[in-house]
Protein backbone atom coordinates (compact mmCIF):
# COMPACT_ATOMS: atom_id res chain seq x y z
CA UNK A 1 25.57 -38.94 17.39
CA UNK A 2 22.60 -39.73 14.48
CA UNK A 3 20.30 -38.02 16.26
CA UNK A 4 22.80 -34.73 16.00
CA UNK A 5 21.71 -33.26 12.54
CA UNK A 6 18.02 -33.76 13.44
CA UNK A 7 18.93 -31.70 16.81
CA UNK A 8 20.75 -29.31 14.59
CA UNK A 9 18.06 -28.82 12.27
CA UNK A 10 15.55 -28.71 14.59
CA UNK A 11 17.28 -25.84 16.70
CA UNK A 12 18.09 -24.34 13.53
CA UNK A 13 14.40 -24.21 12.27
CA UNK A 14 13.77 -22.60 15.63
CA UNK A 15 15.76 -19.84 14.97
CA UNK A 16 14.63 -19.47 11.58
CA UNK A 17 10.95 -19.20 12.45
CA UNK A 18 11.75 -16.66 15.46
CA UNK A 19 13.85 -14.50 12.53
CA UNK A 20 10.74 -14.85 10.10
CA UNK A 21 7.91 -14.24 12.14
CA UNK A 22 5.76 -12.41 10.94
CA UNK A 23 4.65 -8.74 11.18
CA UNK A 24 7.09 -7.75 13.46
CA UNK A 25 6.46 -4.00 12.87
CA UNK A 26 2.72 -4.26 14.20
CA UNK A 27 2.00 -3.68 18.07
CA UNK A 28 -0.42 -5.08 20.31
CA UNK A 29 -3.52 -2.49 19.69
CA UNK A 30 -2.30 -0.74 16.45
CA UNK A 31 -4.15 1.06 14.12
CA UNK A 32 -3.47 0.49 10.73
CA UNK A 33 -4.97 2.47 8.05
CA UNK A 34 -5.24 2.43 4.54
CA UNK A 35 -5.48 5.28 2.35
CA UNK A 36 -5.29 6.26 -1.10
CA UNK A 37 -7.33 6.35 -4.87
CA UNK A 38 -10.50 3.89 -5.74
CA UNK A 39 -7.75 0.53 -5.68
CA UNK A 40 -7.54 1.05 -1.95
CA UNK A 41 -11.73 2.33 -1.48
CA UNK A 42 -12.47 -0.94 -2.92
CA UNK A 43 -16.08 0.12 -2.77
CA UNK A 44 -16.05 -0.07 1.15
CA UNK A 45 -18.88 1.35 2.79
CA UNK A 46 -18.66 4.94 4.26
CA UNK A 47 -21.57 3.52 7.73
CA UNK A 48 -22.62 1.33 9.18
CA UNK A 49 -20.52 -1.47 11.46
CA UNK A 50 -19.83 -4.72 9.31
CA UNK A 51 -16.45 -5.05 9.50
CA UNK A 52 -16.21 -6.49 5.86
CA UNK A 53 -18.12 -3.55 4.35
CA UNK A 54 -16.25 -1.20 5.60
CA UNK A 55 -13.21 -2.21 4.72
CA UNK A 56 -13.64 -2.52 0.80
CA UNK A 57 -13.03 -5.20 -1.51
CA UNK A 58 -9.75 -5.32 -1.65
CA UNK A 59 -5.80 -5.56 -1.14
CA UNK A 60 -6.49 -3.70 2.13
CA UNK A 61 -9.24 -6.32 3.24
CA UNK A 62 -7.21 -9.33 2.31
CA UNK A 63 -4.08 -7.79 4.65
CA UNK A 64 -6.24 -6.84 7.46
CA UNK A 65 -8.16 -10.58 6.85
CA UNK A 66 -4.79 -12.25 7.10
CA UNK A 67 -3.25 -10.40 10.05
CA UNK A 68 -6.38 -10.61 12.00
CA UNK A 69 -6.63 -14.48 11.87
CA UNK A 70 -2.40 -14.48 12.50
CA UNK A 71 -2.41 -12.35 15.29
CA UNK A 72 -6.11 -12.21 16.96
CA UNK A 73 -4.08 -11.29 20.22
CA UNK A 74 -2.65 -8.31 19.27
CA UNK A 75 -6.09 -6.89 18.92
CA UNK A 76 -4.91 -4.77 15.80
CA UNK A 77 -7.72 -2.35 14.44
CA UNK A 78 -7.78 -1.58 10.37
CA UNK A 79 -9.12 1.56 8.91
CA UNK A 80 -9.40 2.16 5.08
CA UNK A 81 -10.24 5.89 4.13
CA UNK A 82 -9.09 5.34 0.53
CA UNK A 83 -11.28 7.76 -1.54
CA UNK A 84 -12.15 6.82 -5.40
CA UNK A 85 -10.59 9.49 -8.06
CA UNK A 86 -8.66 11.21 -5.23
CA UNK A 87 -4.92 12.56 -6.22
CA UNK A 88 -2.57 13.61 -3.76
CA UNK A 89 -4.11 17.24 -3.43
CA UNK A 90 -7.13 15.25 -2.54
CA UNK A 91 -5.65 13.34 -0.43
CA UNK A 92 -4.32 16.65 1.50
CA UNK A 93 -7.51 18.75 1.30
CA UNK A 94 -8.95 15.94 3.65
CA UNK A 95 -6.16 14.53 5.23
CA UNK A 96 -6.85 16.05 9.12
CA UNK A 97 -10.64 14.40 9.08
CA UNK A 98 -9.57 10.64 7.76
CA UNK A 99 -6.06 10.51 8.72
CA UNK A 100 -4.65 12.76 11.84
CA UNK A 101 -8.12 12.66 13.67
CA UNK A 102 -7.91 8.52 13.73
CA UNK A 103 -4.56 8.69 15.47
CA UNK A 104 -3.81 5.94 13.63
CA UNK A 105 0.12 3.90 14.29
CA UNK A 106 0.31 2.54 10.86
CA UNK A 107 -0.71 4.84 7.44
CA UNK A 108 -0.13 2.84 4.33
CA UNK A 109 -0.68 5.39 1.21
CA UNK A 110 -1.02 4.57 -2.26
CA UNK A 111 -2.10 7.63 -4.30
CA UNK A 112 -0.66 8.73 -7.89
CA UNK A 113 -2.50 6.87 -10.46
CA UNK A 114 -5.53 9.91 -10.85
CA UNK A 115 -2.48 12.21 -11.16
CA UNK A 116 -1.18 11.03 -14.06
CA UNK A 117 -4.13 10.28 -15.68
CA UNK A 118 -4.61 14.20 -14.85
CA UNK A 119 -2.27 14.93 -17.30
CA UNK A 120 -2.65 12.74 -19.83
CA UNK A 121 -6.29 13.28 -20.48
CA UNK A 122 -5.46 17.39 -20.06
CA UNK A 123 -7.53 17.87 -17.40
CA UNK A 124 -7.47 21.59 -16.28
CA UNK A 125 -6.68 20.39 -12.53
CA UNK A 126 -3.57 18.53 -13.93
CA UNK A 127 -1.03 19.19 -11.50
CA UNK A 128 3.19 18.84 -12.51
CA UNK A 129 4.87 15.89 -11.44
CA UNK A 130 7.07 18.19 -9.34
CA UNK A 131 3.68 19.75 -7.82
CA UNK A 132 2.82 16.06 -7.09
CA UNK A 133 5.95 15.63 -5.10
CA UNK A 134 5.97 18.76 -3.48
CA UNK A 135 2.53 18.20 -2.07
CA UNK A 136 3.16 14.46 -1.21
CA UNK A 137 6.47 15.64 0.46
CA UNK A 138 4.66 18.58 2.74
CA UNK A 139 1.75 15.85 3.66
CA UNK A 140 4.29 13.42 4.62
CA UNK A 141 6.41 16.30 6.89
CA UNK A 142 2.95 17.58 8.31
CA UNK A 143 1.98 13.85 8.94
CA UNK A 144 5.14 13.05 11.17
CA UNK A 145 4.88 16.61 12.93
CA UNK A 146 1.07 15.38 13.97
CA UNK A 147 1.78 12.01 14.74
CA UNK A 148 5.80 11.59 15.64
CA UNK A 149 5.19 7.96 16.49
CA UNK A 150 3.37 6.89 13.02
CA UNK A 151 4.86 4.47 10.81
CA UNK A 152 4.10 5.13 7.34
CA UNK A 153 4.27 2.69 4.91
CA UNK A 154 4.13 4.22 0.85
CA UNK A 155 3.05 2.30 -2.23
CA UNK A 156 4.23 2.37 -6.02
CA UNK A 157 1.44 3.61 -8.32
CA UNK A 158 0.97 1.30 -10.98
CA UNK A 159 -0.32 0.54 -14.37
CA UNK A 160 -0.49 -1.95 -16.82
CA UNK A 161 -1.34 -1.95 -20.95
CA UNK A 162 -4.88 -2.76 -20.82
CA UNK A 163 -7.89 -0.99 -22.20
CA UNK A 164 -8.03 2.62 -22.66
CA UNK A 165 -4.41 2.16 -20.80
CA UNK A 166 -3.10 0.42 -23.97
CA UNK A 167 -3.88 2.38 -26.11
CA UNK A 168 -2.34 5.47 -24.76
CA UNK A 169 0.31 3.18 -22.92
CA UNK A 170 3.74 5.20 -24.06
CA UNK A 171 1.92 8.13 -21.88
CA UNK A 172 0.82 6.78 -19.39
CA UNK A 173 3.87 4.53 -18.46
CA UNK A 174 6.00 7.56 -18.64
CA UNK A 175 3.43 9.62 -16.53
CA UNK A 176 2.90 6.70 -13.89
CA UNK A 177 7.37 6.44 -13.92
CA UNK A 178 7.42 9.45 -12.93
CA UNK A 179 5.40 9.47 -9.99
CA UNK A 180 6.67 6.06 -8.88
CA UNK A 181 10.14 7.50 -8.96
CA UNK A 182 9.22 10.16 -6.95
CA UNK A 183 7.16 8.38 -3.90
CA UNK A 184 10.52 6.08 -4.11
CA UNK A 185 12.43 9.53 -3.71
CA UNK A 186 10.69 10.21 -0.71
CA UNK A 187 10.84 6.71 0.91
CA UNK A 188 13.88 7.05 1.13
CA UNK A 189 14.30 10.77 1.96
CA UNK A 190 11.92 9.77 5.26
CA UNK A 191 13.29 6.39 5.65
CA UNK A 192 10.03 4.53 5.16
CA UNK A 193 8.92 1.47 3.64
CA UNK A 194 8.55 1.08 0.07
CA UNK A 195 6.01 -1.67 -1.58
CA UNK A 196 7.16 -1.60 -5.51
CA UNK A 197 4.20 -2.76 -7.04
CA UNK A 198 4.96 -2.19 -10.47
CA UNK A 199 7.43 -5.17 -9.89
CA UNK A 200 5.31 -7.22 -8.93
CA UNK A 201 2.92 -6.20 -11.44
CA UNK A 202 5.47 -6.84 -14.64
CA UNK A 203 6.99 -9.88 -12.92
CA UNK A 204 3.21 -11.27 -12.53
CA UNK A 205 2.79 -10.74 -16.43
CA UNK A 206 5.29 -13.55 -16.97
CA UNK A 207 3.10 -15.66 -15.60
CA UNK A 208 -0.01 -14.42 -17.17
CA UNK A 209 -1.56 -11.89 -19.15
CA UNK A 210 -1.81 -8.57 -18.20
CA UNK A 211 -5.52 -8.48 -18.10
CA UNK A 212 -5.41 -11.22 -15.76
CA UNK A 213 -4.16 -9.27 -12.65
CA UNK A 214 -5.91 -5.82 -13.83
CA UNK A 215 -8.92 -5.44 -15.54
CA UNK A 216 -8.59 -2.24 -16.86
CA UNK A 217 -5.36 -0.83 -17.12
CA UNK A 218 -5.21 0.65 -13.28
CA UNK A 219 -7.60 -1.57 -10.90
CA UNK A 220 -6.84 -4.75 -10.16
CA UNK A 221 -8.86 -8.52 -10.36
CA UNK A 222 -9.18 -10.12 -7.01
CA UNK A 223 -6.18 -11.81 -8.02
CA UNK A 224 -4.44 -8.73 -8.72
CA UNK A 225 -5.59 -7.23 -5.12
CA UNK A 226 -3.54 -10.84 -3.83
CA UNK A 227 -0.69 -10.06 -5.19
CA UNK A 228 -0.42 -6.46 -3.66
CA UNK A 229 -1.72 -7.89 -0.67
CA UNK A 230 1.04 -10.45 -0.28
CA UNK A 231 4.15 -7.52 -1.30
CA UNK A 232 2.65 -5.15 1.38
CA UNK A 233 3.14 -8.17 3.60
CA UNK A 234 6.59 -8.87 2.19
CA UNK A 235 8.05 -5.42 2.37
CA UNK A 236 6.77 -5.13 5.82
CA UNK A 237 7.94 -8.49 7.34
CA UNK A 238 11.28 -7.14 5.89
CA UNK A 239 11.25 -4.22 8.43
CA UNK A 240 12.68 -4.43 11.98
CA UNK A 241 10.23 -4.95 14.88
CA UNK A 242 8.81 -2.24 16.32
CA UNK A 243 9.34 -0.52 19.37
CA UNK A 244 7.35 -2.15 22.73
């Protein structure tokens, strides 16, 4: 009878593991891509082969970098098409050539930060918050119509008070709310995965300055790109596994 609770936690670590493994939402052979503004380019590489280059220097890399050595047998494939300065009408005007044509299983899109500095440096090709969400709601419905079996995944644009940021912060926090609100709208109108990074942004600041997780107000430090790494990983690992 001693040796019961050390059978009993030994069974029940079993069962905890099997409930936590994870990645549970990735498939043997998936195709995950990336896509977004210049915090998911990372300055990748647009040729050439080297699997490091081409995926950027960032949260994107350090996901794919950690899932690859996890799961080397599922033979997953990662794509980042994340352009720098792109907004979500960017994002749209190329979507068919770097999204649909990969016929990708996984899209991860982060995209909303360029949109809301749109309007608050005036820029002529400002577009409304409403235009943002009807646009990003139409590319999500013509996404799902292309590729019924795609799992999308969207991120929380973010921002913190640093730099130029700062100094303009009572704009852009209520221009960057506003978008964040709505790409939570619509993870939830298409039942998709939400990674809040703002969250985990202001939570991080407790711990440090704000200037110690992003640089400049919108792009992250390395580790900045960490943290986001490790809440894409959380909100995914929260998901039920996917379909065989």
């Amino acid at each position: 009878m001693k040796f019961l609770p050390v059978i009993v936690a030994l069974a029940f670590s079993s069962v905890s593991a099997r409930a936590a493994e994870p990645a549970p939402f990735l498939r043997t052979h998936d195709r995950i891509l990336f896509q977004g503004d210049s915090i998911t380019d990372g300055g990748r590489q647009r040729v050439g082969n080297d699997p490091n280059h081409v995926m950027g220097q960032d949260y994107a890399y350090l996901i794919a970098a950690r899932l690859g050595a996890q799961f080397p047998e599922r033979q997953l494939t990662f794509l980042n098409r994340g352009v720098s300065g792109n907004t979500v009408t960017d994002l749209t005007a190329r979507w068919q050539r770097d999204a649909l044509d990969l016929k990708p299983d996984v899209i991860s899109i982060l995209v909303g930060v360029n949109d809301a500095a749109d309007v608050v440096d005036n820029r002529t090709k400002a577009v409304t918050a409403g235009q943002y969400e009807q646009t990003y709601d139409q590319l999500i419905q013509d996404t799902l119509a292309a590729l019924p079996n795609v799992r999308l995944v969207l991120c929380e644009p973010f921002v913190l008070p640093v730099g130029r940021v700062k100094a303009g912060w009572e704009k852009w926090s209520a221009e960057v709310t506003l978008r964040r609100q709505i790409v939570k709208k619509l993870a939830a109108k298409h039942h998709v995965p939400l990674v809040p990074f703002q969250k985990v942004f202001d939570d991080a600041c407790r711990r440090a300055p704000a200037e110690y997780w992003i640089w400049d107000g919108v792009h992250p430090t390395c580790a900045g790109h960490q943290l986001m790494a490790d809440a894409w990983l959380r909100a995914l690992n929260a998901l039920p596994p996917a379909d065989k």
